[in-house]
N, C-alpha and C. Protein backbone atom coordinates (compact mmCIF):
# COMPACT_ATOMS: atom_id res chain seq x y z
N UNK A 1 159.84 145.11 30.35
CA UNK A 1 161.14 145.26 30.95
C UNK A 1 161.38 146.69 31.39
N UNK A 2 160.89 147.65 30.78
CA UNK A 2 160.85 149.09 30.89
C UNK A 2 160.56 149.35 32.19
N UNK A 3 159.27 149.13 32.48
CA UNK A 3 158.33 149.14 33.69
C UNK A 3 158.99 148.94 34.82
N UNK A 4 159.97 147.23 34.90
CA UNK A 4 160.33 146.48 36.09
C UNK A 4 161.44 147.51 36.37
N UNK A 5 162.58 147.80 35.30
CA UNK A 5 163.46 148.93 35.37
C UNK A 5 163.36 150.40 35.89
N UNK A 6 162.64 150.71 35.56
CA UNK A 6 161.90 151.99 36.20
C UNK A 6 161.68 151.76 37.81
N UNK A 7 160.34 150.52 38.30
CA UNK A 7 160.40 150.20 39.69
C UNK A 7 161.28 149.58 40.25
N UNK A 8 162.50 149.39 39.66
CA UNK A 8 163.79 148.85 40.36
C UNK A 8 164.56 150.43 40.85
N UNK A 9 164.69 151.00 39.76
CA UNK A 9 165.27 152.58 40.39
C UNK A 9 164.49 153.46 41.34
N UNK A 10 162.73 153.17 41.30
CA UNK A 10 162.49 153.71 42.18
C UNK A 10 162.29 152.91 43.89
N UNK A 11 162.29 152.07 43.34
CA UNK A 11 162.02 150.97 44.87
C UNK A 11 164.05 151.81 45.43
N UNK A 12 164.56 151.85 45.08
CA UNK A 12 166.04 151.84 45.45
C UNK A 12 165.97 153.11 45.92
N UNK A 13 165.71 154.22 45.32
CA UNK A 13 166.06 155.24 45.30
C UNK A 13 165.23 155.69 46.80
N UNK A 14 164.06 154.84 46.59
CA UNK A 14 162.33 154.85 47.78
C UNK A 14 163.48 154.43 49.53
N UNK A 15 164.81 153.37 48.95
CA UNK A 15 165.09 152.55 50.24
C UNK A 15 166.19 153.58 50.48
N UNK A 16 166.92 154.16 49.85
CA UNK A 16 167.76 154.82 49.88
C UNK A 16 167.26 156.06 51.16
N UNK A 17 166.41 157.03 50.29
CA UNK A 17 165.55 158.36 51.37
C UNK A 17 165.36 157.56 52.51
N UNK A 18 164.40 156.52 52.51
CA UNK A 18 164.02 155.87 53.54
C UNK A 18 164.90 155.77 55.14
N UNK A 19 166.14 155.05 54.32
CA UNK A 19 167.77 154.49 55.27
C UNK A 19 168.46 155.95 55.82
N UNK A 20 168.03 157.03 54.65
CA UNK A 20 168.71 158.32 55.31
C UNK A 20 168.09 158.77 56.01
N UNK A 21 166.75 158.91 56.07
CA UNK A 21 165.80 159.15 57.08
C UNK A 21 166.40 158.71 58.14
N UNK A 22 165.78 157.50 58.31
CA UNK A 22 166.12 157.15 59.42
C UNK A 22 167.22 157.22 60.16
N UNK A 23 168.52 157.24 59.34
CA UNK A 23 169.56 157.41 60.00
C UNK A 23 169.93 159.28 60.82
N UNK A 24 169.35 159.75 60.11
CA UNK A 24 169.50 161.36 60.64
C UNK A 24 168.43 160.99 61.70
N UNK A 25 167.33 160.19 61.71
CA UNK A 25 166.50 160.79 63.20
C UNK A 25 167.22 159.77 64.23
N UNK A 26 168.08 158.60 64.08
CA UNK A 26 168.86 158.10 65.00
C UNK A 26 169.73 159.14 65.75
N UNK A 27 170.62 160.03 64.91
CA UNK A 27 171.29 160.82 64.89
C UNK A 27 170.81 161.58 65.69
N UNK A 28 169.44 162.44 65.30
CA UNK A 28 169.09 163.27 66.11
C UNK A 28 168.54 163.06 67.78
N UNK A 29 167.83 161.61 67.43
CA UNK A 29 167.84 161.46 68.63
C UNK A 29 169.08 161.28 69.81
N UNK A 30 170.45 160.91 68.97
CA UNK A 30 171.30 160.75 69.71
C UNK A 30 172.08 162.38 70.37
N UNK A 31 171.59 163.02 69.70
CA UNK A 31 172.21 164.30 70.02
C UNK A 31 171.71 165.04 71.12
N UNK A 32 169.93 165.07 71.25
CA UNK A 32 168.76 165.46 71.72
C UNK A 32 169.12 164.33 73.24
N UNK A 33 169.19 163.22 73.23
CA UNK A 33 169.86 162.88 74.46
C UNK A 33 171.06 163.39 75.07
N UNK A 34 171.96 163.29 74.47
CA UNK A 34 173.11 164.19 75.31
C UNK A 34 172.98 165.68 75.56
N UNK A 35 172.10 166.51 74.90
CA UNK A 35 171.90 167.38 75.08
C UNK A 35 171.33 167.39 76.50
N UNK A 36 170.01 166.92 76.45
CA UNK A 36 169.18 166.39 78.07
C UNK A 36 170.23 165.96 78.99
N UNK A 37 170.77 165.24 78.64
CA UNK A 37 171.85 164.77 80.08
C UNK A 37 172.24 165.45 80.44
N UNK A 38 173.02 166.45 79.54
CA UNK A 38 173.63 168.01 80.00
C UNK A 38 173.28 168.86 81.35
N UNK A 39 171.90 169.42 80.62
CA UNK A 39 170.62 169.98 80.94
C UNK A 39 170.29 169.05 82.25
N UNK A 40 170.20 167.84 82.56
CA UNK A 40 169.82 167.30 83.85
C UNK A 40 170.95 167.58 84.71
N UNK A 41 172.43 167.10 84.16
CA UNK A 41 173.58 167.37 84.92
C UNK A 41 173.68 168.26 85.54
N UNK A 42 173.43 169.60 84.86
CA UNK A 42 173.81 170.81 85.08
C UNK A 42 172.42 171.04 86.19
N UNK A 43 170.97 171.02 85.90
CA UNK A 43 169.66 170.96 87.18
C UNK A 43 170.76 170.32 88.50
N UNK A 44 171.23 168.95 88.27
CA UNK A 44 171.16 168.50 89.43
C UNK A 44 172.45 169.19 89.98
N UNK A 45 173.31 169.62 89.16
CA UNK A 45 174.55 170.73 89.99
C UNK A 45 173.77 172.01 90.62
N UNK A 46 172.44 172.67 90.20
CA UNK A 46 172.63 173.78 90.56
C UNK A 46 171.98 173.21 91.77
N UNK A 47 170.97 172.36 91.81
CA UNK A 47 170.21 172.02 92.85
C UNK A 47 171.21 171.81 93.85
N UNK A 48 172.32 171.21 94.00
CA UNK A 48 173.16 170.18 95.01
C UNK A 48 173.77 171.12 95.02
N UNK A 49 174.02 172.66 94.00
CA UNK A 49 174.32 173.95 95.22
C UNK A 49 173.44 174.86 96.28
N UNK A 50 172.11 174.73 96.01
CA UNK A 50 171.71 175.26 97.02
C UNK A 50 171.42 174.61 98.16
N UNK A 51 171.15 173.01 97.88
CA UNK A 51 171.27 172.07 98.95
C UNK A 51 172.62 172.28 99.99
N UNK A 52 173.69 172.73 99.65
CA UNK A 52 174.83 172.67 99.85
C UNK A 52 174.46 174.16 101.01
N UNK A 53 174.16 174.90 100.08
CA UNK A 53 173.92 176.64 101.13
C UNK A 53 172.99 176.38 101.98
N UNK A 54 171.78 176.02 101.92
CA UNK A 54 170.79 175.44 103.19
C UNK A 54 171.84 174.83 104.12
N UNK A 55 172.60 173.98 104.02
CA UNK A 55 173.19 173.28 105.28
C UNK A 55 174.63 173.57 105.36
N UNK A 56 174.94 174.26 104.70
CA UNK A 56 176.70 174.88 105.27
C UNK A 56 176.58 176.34 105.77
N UNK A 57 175.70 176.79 105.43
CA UNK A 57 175.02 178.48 105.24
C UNK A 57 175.74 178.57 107.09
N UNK A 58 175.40 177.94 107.65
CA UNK A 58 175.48 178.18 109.35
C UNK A 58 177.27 177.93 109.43
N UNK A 59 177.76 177.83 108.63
CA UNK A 59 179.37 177.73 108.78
C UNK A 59 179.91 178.88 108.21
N UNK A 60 179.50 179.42 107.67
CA UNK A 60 179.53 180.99 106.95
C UNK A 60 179.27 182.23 107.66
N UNK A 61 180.15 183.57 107.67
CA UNK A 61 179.72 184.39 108.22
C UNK A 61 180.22 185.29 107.46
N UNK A 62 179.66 186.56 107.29
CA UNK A 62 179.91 187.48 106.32
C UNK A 62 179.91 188.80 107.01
N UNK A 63 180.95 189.27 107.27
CA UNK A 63 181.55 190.05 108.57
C UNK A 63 181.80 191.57 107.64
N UNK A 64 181.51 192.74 108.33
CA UNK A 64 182.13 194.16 108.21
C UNK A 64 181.52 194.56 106.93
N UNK A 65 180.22 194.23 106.62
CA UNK A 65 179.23 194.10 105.37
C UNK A 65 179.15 195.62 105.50
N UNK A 66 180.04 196.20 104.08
CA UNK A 66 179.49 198.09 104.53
C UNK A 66 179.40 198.49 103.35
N UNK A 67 178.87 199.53 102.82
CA UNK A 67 178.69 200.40 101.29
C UNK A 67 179.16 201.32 101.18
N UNK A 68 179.97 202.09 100.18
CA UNK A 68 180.78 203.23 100.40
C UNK A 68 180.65 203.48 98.60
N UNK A 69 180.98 204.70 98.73
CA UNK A 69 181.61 205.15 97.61
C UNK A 69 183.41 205.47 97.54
N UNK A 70 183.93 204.53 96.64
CA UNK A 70 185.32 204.55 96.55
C UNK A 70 185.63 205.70 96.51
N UNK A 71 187.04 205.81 97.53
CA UNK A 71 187.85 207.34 97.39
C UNK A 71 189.29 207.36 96.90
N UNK A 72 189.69 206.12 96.27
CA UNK A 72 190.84 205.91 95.86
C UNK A 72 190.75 204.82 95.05
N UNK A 73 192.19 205.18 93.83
CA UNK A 73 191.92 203.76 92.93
C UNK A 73 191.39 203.95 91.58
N UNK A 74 191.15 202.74 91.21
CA UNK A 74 190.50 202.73 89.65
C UNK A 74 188.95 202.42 89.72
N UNK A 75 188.50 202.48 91.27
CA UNK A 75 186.91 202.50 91.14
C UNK A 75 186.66 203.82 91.65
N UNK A 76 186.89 204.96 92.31
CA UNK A 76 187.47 206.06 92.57
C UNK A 76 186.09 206.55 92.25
N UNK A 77 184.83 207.39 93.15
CA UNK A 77 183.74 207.64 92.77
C UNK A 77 182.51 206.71 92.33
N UNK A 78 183.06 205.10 92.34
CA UNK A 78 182.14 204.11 92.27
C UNK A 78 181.10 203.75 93.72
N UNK A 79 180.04 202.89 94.09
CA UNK A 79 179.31 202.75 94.84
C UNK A 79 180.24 201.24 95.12
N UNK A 80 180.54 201.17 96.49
CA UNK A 80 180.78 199.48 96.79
C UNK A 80 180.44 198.86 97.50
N UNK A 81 180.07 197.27 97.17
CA UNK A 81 179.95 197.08 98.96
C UNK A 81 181.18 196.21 98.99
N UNK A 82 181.75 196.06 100.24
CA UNK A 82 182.44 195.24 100.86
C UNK A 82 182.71 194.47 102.13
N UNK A 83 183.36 193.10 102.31
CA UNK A 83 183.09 193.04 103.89
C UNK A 83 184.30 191.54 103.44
N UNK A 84 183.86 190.82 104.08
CA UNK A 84 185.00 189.44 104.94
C UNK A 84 183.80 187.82 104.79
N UNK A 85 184.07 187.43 104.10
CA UNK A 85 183.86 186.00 104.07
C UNK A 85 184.38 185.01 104.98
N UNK A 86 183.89 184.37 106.21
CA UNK A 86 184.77 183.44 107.04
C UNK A 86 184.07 182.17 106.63
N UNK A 87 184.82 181.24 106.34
CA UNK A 87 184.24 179.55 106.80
C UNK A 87 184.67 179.18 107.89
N UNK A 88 183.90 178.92 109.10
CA UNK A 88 184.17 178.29 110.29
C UNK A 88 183.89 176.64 110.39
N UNK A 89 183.67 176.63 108.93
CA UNK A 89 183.34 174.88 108.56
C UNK A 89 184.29 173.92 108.15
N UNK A 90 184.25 172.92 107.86
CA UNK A 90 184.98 171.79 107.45
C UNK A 90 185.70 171.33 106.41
N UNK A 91 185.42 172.66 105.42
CA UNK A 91 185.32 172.02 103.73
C UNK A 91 186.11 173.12 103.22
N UNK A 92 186.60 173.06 102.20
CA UNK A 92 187.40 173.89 101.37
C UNK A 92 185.89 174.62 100.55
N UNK A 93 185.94 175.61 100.22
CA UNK A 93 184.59 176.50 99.84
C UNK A 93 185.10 176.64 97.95
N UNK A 94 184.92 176.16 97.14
CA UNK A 94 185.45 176.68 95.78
C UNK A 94 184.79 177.86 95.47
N UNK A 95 183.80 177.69 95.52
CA UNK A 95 182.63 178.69 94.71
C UNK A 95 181.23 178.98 95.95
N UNK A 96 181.00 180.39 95.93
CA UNK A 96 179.90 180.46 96.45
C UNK A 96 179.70 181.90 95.81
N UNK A 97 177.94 181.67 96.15
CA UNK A 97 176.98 182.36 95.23
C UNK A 97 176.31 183.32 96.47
N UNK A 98 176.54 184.67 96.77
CA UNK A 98 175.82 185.56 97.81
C UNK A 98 175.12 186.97 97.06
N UNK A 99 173.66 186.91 97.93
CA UNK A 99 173.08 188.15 97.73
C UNK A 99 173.25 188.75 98.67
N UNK A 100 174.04 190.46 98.52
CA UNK A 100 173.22 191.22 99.23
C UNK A 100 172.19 192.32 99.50
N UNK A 101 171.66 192.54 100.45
CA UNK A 101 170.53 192.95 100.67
C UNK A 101 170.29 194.92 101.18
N UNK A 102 169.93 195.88 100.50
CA UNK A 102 169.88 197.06 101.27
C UNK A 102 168.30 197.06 102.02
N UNK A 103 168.11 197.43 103.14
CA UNK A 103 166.97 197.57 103.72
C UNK A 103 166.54 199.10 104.36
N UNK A 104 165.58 199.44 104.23
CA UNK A 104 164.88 200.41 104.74
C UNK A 104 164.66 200.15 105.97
N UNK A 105 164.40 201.33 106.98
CA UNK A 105 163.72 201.44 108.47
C UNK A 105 162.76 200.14 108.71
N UNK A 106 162.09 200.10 107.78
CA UNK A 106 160.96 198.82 108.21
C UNK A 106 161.59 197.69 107.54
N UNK A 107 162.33 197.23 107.02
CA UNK A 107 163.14 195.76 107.27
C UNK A 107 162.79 196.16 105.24
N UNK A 108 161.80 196.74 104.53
CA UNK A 108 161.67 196.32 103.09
C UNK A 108 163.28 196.23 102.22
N UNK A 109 163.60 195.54 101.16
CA UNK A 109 164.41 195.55 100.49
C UNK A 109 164.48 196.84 99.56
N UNK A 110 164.96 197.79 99.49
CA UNK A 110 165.22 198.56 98.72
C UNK A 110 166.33 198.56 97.14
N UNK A 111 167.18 197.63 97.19
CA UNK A 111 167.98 196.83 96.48
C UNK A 111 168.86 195.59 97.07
N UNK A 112 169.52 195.15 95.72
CA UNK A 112 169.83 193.71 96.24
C UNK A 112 171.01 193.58 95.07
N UNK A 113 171.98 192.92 95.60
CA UNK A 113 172.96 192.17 94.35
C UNK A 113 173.57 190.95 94.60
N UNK A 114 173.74 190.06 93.49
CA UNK A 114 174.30 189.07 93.59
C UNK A 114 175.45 189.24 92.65
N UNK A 115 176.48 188.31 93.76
CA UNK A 115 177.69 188.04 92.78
C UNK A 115 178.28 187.12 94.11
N UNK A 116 179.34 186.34 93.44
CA UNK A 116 180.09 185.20 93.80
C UNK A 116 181.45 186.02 94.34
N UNK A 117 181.92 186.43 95.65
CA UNK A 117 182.62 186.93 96.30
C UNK A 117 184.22 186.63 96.09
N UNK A 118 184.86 185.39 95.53
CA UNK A 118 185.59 185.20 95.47
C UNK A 118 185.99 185.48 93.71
N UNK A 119 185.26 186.24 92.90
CA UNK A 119 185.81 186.85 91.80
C UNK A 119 186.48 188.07 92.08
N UNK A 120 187.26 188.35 91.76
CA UNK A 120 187.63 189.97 91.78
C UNK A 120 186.55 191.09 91.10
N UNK A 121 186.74 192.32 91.88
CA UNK A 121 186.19 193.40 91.28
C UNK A 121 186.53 194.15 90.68
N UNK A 122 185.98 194.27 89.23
CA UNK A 122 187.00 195.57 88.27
C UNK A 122 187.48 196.29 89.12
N UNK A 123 188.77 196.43 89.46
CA UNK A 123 189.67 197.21 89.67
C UNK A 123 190.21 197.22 91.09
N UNK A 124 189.58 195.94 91.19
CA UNK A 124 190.57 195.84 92.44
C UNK A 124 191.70 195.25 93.02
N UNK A 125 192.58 195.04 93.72
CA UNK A 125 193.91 194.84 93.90
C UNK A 125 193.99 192.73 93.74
N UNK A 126 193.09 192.08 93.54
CA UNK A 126 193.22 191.00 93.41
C UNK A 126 193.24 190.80 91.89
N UNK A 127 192.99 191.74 91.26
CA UNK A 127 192.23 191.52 89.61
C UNK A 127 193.70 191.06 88.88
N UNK A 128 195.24 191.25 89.21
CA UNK A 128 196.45 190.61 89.02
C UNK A 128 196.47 189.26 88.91
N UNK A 129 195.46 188.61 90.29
CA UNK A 129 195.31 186.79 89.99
C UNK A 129 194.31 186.34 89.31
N UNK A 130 193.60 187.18 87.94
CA UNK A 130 192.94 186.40 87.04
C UNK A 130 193.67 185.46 86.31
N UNK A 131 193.49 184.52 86.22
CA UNK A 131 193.87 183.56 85.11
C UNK A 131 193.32 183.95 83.80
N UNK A 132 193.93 183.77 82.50
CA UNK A 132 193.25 183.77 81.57
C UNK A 132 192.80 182.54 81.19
N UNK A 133 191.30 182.67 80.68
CA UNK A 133 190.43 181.09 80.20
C UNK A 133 191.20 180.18 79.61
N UNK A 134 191.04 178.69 79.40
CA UNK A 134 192.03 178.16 78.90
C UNK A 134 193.31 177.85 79.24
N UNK A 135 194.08 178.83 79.80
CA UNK A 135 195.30 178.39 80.01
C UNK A 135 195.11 177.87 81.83
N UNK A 136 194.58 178.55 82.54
CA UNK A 136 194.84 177.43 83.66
C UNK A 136 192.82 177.06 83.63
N UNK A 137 193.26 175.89 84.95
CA UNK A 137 191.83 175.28 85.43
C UNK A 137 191.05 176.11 86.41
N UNK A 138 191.52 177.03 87.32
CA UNK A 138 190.75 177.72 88.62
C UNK A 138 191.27 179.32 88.45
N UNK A 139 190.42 179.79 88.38
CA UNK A 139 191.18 181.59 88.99
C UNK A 139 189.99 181.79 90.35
N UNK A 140 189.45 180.79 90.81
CA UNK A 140 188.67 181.66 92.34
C UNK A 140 189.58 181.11 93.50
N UNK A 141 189.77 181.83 93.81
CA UNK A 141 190.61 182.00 95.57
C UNK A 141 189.59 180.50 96.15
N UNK A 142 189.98 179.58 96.71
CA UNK A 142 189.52 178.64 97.67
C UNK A 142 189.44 179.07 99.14
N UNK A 143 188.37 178.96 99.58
CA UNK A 143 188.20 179.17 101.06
C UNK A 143 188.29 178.32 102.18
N UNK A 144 189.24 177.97 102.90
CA UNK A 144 189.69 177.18 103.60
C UNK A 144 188.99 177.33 105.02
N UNK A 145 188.79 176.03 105.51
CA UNK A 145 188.21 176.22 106.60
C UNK A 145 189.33 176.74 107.76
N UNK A 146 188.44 177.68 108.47
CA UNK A 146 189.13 178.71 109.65
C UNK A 146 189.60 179.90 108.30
N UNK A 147 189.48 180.00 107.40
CA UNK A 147 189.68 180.73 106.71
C UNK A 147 188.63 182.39 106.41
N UNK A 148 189.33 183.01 105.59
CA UNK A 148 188.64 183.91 105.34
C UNK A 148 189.31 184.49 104.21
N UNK A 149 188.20 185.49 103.34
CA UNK A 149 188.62 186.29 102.14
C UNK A 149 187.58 187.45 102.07
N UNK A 150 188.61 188.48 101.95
CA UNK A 150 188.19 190.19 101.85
C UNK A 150 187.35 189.91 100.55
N UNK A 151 186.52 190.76 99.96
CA UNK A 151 185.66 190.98 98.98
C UNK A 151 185.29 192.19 98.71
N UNK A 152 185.36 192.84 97.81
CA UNK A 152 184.65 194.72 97.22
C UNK A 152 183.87 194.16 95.93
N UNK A 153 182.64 194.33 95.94
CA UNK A 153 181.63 194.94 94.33
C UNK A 153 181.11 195.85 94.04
N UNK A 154 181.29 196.13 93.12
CA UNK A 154 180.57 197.84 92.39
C UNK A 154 179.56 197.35 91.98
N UNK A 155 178.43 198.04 92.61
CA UNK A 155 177.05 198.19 92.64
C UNK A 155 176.86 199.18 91.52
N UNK A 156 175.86 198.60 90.57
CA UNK A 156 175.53 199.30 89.72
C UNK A 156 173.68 199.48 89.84
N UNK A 157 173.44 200.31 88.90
CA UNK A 157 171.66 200.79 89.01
C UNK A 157 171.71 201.01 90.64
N UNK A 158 172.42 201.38 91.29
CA UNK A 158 171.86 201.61 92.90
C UNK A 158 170.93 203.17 92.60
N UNK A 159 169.72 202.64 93.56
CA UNK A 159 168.76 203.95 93.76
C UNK A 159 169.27 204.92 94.04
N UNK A 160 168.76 206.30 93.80
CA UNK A 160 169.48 207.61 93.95
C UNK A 160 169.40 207.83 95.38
N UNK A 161 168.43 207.26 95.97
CA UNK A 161 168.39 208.03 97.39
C UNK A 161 169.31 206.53 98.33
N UNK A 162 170.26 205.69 97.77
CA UNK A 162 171.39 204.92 98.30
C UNK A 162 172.45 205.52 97.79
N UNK A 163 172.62 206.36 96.97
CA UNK A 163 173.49 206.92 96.48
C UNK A 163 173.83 208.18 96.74
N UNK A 164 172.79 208.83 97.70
CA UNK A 164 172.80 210.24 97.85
C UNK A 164 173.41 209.86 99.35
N UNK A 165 172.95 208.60 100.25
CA UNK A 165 173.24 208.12 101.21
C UNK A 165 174.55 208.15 101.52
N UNK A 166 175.37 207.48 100.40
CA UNK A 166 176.43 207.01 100.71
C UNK A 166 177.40 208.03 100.34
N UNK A 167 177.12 209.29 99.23
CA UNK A 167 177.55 210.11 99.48
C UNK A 167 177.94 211.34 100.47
N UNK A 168 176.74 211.37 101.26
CA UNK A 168 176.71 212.53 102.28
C UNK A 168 177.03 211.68 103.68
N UNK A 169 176.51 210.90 103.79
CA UNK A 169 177.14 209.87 104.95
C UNK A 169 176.16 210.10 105.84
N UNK A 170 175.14 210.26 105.54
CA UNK A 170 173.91 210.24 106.40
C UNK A 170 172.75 209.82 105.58
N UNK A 171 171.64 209.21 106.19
CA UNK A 171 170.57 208.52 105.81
C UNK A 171 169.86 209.44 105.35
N UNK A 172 169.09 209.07 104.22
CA UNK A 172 168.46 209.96 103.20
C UNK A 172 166.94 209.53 103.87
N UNK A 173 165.70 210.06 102.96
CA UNK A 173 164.69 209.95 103.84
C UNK A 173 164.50 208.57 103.75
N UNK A 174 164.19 207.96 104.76
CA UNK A 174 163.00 206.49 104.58
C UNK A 174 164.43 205.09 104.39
N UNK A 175 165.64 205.93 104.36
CA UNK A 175 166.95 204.77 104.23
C UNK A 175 167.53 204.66 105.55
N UNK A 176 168.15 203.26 105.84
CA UNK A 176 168.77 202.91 107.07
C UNK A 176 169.59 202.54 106.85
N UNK A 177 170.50 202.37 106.04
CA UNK A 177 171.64 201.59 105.82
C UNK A 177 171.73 200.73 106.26
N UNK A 178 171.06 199.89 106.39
CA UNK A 178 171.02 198.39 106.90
C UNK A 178 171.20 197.60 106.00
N UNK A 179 171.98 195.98 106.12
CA UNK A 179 172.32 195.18 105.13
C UNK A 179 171.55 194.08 105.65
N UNK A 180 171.38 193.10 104.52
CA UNK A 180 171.52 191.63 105.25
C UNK A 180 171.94 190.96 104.02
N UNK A 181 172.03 189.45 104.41
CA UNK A 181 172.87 188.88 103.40
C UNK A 181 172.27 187.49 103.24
N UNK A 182 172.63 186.57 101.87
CA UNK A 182 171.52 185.75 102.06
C UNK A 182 172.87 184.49 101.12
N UNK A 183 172.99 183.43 101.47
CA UNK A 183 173.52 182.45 100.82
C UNK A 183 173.26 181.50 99.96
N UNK A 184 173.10 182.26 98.44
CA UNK A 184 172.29 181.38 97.62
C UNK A 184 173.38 179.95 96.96
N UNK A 185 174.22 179.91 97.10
CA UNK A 185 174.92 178.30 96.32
C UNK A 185 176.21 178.45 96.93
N UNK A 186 176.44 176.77 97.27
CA UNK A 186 178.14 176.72 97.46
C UNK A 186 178.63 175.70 96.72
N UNK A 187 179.94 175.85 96.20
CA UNK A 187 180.35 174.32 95.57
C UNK A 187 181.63 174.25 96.65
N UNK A 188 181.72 172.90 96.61
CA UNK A 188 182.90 172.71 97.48
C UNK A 188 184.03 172.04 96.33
């Protein structure tokens, strides 16, 4: 009777680990899926934004693209660039994703920045219409078609000889001040 008692507590105790087992790798697998869905969701958003910039990109124009060093203000001695966002397209623009480009005499990239144009720039006169997180749903300006929106970013790590540029107001050796601009994502 000893014996059967003994393999009754352990057969139980054997089904018990067993049932928890299994139930944590149900678990985990259930988690490890939604996680992936996420992770696909989010692939197929970024993808269906650049799909979006390949074929709206030609409704976009990015006008008065210039670099300066601020002379007034709370960026006051900072490097900027700034210029004019137009949609001449169809769609309300929520979000878009732009690089731009500094180029040398022979077309090479000498630097580059990305940022999403319709955020404000530390310290600039739009930085009043941040929303704080949480309390509302949108703080980016919407871009309306026939529309347009001003933009300034402070360029940071810019090379010394773009910086010596934009200070003296003449081209340093081997610099052209040339821009170009490149449309990496839009959400509508």
């Amino acid at each position: 009777m000893l014996i059967k008692k003994k393999s009754l507590i352990v057969a139980l105790v054997s089904s018990f680990v067993i049932c928890l087992v299994l139930i944590m790798t149900l678990v985990g697998y259930a988690v490890y899926l939604e996680l992936k869905d996420e992770e696909s969701r989010m692939a197929y958003q970024a993808m269906l934004q650049k799909v979006n910039a390949q074929y709206y990109a030609k409704y976009i124009e990015v006008a008065r693209l210039s670099a300066s060093i601020e002379s007034a203000g709370a960026l006051k001695g900072q490097p900027v660039v700034e210029g004019i966002v137009r949609n001449s397209g169809y769609k309300d623009i929520s979000d878009i994703l732009l690089k731009v480009k500094f180029l040398d005499r022979d077309g090479a990239i000498l630097y580059e920045v990305v940022f999403h144009p319709q955020e404000p720039s530390l310290g600039s006169s739009s930085l009043s219409k941040v929303s704080i997180p949480y309390f509302s749903e949108h703080s980016k300006t919407v871009i309306r078609p026939e529309g347009s929106l001003p933009f300034k970013r402070i360029l940071t790590n810019l090379p010394a000889e773009i910086v010596d540029e934009l200070k003296n107001g003449k081209p340093a050796k081997g610099v052209a001040g040339r821009f170009d601009y490149e449309i990496l994502a839009i959400n509508f």
